[in-house]
PDB file of N, CA and C in Angstrom:
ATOM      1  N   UNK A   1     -36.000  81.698 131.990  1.00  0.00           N
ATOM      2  CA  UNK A   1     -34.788  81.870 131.247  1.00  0.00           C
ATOM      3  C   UNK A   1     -34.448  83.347 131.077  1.00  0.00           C
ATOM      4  N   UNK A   2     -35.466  84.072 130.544  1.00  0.00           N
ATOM      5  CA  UNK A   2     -34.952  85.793 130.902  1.00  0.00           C
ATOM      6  C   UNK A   2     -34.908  85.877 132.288  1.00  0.00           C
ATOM      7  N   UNK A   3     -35.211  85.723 133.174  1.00  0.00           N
ATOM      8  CA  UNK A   3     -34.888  86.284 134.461  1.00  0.00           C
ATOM      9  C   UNK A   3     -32.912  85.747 134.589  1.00  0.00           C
ATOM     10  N   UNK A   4     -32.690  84.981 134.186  1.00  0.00           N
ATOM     11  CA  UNK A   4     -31.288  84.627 133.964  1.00  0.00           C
ATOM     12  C   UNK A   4     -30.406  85.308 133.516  1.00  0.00           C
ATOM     13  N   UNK A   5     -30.840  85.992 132.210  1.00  0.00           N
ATOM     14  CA  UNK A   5     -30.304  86.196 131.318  1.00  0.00           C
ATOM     15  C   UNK A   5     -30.258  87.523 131.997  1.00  0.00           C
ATOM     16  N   UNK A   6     -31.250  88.513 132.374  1.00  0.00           N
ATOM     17  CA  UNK A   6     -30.947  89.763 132.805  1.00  0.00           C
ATOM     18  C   UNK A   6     -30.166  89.607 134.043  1.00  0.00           C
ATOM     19  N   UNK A   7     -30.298  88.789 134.962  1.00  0.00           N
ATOM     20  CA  UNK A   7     -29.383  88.716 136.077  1.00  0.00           C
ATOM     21  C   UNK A   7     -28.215  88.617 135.683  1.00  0.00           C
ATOM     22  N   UNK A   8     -27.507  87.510 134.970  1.00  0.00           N
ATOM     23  CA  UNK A   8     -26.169  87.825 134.214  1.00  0.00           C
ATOM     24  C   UNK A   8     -25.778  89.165 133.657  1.00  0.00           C
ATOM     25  N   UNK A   9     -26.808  89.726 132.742  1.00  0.00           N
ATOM     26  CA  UNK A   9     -26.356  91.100 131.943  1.00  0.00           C
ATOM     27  C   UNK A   9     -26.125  92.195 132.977  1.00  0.00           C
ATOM     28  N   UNK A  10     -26.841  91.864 134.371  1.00  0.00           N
ATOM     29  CA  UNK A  10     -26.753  92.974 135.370  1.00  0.00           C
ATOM     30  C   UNK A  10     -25.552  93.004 136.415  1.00  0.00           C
ATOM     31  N   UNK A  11     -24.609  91.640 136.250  1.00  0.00           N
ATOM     32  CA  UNK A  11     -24.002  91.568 137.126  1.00  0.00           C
ATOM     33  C   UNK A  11     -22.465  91.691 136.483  1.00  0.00           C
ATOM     34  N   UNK A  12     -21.439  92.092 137.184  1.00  0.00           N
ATOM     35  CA  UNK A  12     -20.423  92.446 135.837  1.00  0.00           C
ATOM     36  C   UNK A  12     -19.405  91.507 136.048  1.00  0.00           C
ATOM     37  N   UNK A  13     -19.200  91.428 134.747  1.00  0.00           N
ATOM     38  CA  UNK A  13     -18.514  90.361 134.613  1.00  0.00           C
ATOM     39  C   UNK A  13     -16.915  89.600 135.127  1.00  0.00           C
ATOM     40  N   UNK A  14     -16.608  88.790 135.171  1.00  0.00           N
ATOM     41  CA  UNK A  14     -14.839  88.609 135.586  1.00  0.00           C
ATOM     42  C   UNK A  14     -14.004  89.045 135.237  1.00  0.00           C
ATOM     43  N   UNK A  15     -14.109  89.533 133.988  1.00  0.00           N
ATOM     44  CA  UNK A  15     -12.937  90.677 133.774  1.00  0.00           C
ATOM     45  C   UNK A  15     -12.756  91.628 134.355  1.00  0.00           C
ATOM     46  N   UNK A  16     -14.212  92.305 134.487  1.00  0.00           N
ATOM     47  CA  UNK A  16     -14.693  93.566 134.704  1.00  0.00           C
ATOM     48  C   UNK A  16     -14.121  93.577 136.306  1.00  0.00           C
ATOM     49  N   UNK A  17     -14.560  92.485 137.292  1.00  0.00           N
ATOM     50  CA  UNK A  17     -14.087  92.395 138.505  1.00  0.00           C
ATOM     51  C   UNK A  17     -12.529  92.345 138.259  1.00  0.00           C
ATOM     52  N   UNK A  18     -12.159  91.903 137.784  1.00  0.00           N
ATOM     53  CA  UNK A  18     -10.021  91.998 137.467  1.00  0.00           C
ATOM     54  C   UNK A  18     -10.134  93.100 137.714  1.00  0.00           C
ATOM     55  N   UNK A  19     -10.142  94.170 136.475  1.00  0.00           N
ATOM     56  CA  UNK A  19     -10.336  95.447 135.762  1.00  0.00           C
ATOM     57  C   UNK A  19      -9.851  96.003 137.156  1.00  0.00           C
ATOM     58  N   UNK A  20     -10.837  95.888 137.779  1.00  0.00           N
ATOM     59  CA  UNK A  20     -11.210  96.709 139.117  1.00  0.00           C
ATOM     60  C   UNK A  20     -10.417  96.525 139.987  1.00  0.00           C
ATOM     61  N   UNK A  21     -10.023  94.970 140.742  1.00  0.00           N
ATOM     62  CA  UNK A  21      -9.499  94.758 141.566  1.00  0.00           C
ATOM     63  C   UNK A  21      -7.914  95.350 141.094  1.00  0.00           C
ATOM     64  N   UNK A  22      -7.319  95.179 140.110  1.00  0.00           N
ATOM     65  CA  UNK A  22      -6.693  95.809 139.503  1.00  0.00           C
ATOM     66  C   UNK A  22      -5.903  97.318 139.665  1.00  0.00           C
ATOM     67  N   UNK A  23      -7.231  97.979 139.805  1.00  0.00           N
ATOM     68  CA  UNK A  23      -7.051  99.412 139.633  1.00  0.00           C
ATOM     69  C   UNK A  23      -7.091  99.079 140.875  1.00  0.00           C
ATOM     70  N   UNK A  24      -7.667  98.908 141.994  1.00  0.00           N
ATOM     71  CA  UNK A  24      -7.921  99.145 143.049  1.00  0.00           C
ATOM     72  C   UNK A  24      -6.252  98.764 143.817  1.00  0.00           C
ATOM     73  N   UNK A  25      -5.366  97.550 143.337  1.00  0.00           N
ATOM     74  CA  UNK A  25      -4.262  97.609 144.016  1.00  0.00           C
ATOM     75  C   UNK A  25      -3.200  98.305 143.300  1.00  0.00           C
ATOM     76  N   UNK A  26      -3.603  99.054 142.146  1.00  0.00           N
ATOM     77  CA  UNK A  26      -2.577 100.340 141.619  1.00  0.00           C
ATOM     78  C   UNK A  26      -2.709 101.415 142.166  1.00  0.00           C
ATOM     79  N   UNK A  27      -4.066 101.826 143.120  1.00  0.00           N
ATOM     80  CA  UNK A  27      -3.877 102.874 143.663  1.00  0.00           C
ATOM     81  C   UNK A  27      -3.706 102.646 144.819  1.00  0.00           C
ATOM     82  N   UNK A  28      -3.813 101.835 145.107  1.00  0.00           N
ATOM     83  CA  UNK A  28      -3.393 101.589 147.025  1.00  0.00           C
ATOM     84  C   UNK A  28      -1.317 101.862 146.779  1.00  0.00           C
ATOM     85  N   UNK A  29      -0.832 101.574 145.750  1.00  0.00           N
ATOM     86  CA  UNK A  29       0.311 101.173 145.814  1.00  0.00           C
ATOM     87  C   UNK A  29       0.686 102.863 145.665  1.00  0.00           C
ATOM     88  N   UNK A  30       0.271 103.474 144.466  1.00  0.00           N
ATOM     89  CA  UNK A  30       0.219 105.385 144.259  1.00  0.00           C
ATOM     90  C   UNK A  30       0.120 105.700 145.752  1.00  0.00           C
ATOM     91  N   UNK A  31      -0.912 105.855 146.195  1.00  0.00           N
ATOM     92  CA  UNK A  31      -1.074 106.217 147.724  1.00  0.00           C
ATOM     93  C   UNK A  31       0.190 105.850 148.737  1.00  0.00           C
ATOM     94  N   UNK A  32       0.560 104.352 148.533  1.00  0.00           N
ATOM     95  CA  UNK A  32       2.390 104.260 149.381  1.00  0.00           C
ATOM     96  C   UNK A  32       2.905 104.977 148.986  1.00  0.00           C
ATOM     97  N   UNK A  33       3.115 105.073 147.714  1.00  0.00           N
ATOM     98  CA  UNK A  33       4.540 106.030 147.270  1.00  0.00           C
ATOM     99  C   UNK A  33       4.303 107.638 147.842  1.00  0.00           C
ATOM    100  N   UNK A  34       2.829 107.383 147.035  1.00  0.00           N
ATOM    101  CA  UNK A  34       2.790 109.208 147.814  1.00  0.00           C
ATOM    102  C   UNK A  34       3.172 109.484 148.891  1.00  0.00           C
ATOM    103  N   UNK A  35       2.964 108.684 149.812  1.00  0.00           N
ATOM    104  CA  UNK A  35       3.054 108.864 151.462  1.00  0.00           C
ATOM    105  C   UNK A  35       4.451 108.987 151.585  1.00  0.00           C
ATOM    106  N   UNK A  36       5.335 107.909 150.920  1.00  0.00           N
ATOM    107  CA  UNK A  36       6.560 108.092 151.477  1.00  0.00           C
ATOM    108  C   UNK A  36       7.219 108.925 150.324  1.00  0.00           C
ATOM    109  N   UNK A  37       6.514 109.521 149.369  1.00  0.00           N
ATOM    110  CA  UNK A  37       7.158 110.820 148.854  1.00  0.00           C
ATOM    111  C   UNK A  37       7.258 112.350 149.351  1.00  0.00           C
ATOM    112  N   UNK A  38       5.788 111.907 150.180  1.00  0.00           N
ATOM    113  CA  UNK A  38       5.439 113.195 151.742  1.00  0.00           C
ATOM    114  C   UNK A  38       6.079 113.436 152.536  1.00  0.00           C
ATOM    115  N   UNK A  39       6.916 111.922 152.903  1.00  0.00           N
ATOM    116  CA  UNK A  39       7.618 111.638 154.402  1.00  0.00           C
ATOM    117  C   UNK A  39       8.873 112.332 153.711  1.00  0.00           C
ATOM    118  N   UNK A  40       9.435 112.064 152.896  1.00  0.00           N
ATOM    119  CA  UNK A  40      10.698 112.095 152.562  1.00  0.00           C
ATOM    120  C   UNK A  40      10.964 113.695 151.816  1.00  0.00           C
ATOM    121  N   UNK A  41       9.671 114.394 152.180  1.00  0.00           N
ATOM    122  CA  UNK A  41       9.956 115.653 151.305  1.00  0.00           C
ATOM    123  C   UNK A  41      10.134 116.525 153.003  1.00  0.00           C
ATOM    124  N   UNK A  42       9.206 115.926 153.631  1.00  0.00           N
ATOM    125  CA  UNK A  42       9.118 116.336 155.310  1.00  0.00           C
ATOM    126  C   UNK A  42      10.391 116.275 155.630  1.00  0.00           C
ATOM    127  N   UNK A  43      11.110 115.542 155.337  1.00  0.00           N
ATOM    128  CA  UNK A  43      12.660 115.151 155.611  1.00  0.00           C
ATOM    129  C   UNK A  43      13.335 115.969 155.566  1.00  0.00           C
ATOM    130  N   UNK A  44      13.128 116.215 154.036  1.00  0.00           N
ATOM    131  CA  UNK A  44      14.394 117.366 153.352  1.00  0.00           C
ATOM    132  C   UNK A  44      13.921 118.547 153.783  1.00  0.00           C
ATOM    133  N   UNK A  45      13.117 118.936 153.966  1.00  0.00           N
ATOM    134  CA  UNK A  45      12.669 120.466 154.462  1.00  0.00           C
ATOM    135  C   UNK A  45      13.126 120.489 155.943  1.00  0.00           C
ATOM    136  N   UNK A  46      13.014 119.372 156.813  1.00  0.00           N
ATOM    137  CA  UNK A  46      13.488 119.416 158.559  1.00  0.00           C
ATOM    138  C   UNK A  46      14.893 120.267 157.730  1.00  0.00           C
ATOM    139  N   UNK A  47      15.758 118.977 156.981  1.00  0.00           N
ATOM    140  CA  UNK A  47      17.428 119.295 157.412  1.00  0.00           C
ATOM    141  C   UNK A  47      17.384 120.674 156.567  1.00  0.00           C
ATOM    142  N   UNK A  48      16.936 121.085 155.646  1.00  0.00           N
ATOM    143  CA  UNK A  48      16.985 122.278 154.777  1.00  0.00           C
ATOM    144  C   UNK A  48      16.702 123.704 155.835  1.00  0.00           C
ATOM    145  N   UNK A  49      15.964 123.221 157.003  1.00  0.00           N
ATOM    146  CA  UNK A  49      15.693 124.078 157.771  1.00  0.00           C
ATOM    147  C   UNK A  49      16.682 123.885 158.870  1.00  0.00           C
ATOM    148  N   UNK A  50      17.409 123.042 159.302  1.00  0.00           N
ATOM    149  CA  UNK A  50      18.401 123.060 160.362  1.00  0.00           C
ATOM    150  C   UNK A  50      19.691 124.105 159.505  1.00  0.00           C
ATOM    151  N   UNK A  51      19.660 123.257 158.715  1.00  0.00           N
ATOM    152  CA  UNK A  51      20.936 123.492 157.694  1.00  0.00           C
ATOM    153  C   UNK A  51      21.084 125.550 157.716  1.00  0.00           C
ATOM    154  N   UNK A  52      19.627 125.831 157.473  1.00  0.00           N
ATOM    155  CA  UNK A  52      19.391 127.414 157.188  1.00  0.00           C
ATOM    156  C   UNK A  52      19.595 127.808 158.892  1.00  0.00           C
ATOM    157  N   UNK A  53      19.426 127.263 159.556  1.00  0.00           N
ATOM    158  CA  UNK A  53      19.348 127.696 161.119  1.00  0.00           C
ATOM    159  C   UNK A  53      20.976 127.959 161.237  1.00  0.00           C
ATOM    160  N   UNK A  54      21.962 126.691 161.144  1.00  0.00           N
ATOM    161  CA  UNK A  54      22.871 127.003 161.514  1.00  0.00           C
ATOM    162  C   UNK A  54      24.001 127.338 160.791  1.00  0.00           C
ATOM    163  N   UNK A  55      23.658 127.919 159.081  1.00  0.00           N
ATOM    164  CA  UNK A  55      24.463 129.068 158.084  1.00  0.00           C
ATOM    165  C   UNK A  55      25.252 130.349 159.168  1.00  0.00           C
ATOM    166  N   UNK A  56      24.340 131.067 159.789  1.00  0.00           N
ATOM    167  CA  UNK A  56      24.229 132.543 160.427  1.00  0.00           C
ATOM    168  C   UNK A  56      24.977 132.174 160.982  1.00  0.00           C
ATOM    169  N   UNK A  57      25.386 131.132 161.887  1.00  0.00           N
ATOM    170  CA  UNK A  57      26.267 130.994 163.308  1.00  0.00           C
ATOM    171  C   UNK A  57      27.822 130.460 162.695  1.00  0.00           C
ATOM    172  N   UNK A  58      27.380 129.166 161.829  1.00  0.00           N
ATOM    173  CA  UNK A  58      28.745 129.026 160.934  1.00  0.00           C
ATOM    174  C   UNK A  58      29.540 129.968 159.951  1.00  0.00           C
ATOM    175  N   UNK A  59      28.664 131.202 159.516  1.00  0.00           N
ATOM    176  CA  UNK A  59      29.110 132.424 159.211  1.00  0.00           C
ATOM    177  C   UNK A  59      29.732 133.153 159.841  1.00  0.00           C
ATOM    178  N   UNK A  60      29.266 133.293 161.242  1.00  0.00           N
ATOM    179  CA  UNK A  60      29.423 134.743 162.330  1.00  0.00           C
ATOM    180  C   UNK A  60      31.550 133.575 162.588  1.00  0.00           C
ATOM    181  N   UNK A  61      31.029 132.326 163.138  1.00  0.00           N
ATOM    182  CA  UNK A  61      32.524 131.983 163.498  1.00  0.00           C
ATOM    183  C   UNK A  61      33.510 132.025 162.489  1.00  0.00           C
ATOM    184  N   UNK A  62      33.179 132.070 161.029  1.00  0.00           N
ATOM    185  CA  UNK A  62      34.501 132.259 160.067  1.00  0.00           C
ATOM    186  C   UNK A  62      34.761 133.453 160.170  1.00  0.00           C
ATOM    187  N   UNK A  63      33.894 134.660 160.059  1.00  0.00           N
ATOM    188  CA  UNK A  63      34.541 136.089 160.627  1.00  0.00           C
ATOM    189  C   UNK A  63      34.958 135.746 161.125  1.00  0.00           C
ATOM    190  N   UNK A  64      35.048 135.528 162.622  1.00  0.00           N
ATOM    191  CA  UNK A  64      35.653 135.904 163.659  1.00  0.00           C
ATOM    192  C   UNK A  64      37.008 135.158 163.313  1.00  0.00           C
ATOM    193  N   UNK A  65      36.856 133.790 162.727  1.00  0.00           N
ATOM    194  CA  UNK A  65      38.512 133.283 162.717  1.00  0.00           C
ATOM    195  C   UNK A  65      38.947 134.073 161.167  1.00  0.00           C
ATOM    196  N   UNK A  66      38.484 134.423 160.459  1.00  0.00           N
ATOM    197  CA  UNK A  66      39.035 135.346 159.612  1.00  0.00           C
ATOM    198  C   UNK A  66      39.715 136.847 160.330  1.00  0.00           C
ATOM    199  N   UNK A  67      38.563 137.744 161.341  1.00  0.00           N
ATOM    200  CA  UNK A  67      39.285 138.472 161.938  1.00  0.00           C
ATOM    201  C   UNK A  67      40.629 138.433 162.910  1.00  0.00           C
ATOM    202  N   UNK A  68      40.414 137.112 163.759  1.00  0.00           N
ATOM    203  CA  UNK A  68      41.438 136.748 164.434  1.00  0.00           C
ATOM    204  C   UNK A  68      42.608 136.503 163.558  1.00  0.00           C
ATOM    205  N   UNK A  69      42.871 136.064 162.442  1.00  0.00           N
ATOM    206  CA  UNK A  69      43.775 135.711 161.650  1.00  0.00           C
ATOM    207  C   UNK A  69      44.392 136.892 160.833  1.00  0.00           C
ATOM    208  N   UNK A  70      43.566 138.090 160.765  1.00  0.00           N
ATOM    209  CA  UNK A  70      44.122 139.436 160.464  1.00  0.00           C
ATOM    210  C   UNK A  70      44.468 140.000 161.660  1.00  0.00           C
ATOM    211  N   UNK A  71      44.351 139.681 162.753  1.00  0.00           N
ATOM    212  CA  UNK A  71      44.996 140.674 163.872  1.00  0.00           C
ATOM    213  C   UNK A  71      46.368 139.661 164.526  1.00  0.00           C
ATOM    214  N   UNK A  72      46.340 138.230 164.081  1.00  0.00           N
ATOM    215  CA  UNK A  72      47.548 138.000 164.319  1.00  0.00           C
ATOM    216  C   UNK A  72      48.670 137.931 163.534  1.00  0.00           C
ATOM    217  N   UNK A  73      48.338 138.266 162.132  1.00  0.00           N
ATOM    218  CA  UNK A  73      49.119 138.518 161.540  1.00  0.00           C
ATOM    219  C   UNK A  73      49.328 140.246 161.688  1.00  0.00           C
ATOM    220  N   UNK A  74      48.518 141.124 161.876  1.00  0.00           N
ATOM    221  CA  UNK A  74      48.833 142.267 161.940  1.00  0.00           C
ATOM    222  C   UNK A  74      49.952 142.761 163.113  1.00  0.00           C
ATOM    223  N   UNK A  75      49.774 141.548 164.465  1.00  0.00           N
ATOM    224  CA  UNK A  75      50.278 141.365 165.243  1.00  0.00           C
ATOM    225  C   UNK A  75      52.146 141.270 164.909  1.00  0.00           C
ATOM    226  N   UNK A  76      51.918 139.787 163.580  1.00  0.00           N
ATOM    227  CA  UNK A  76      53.420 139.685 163.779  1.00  0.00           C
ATOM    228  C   UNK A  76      54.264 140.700 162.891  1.00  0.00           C
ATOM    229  N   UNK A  77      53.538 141.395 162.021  1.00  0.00           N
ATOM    230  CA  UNK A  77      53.960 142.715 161.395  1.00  0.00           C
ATOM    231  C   UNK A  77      54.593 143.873 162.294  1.00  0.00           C
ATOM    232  N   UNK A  78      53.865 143.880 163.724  1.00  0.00           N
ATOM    233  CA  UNK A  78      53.941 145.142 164.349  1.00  0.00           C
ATOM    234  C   UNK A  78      55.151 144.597 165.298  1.00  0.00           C
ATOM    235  N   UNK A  79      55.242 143.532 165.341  1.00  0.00           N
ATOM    236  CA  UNK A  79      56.474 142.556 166.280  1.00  0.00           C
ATOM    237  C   UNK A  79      57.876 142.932 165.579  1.00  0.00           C
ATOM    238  N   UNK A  80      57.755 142.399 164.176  1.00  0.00           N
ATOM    239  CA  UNK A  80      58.702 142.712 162.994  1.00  0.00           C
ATOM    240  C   UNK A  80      59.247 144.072 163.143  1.00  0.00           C
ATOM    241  N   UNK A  81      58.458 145.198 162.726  1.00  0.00           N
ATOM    242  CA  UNK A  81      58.791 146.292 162.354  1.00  0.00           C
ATOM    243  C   UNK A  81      59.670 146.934 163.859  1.00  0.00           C
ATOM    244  N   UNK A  82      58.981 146.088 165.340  1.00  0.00           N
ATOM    245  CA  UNK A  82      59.383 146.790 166.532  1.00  0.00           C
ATOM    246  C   UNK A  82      61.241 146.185 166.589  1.00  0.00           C
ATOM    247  N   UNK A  83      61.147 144.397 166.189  1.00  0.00           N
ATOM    248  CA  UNK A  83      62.565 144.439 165.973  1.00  0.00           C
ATOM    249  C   UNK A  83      63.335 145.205 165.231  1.00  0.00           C
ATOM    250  N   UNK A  84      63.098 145.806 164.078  1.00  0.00           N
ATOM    251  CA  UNK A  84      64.089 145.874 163.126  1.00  0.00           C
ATOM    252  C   UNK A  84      64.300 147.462 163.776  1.00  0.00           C
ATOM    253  N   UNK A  85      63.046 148.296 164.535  1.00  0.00           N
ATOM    254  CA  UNK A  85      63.325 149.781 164.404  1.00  0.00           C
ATOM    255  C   UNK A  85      64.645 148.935 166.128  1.00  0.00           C
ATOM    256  N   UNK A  86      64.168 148.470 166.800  1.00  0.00           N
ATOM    257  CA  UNK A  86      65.386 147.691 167.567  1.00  0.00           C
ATOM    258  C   UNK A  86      66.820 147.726 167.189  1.00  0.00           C
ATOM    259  N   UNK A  87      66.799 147.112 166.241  1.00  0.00           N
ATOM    260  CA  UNK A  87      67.943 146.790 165.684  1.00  0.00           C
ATOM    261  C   UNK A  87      68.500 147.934 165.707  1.00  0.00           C
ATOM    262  N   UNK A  88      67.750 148.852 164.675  1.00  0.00           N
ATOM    263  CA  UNK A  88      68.694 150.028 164.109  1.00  0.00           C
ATOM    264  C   UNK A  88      69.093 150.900 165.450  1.00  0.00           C
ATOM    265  N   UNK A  89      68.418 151.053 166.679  1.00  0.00           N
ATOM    266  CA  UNK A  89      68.700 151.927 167.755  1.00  0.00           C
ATOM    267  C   UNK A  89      69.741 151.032 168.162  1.00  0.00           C
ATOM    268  N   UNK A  90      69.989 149.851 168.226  1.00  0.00           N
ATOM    269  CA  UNK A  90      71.074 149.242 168.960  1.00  0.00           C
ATOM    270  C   UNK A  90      72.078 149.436 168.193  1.00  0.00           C
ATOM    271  N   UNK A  91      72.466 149.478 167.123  1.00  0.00           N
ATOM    272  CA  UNK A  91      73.558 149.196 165.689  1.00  0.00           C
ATOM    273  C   UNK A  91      73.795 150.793 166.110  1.00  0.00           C
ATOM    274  N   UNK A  92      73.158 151.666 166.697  1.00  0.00           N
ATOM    275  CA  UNK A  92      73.573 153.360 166.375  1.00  0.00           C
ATOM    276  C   UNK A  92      75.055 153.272 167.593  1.00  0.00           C
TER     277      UNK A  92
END
């Protein structure tokens, strides 16, 4: 009868196995999330890094259509001023 009794006291009990099994599928489930909190941080850093790649180039082309847009307007200024000094040599 003690050999029973210590075999029971040594072996743990059904709760104790819950307890466990328990914890054991709360962290398997932590570990998914983590993973796809890894994947999805991997994500944002790819496009965060495309995104930074192609700032410089989407920069360099608004100059340029910003500059182009000051030289054609500077253009139709210098068009203007050539009619009107026109005008006045023809009107003489």
């Amino acid at each position: 009868m003690s050999s029973l009794r210590e075999a029971a006291e040594n072996t743990p009990s059904a709760v104790l196995k819950q307890l466990v099994d328990k914890l054991k599928r709360d962290l398997s489930e932590k570990e998914k999330r983590s993973r796809a909190m890894a994947k999805a941080v991997a994500e944002l850093k790819r496009e965060l890094m495309e995104q930074a790649e192609r700032a410089p180039v989407k920069k360099k082309e608004k100059e340029e259509e910003e500059e182009e847009e000051e030289e054609t307007e500077a253009g139709r200024r210098t068009v203007a001023g050539l009619k009107r000094r026109v005008e006045e040599l023809t009107s003489r």
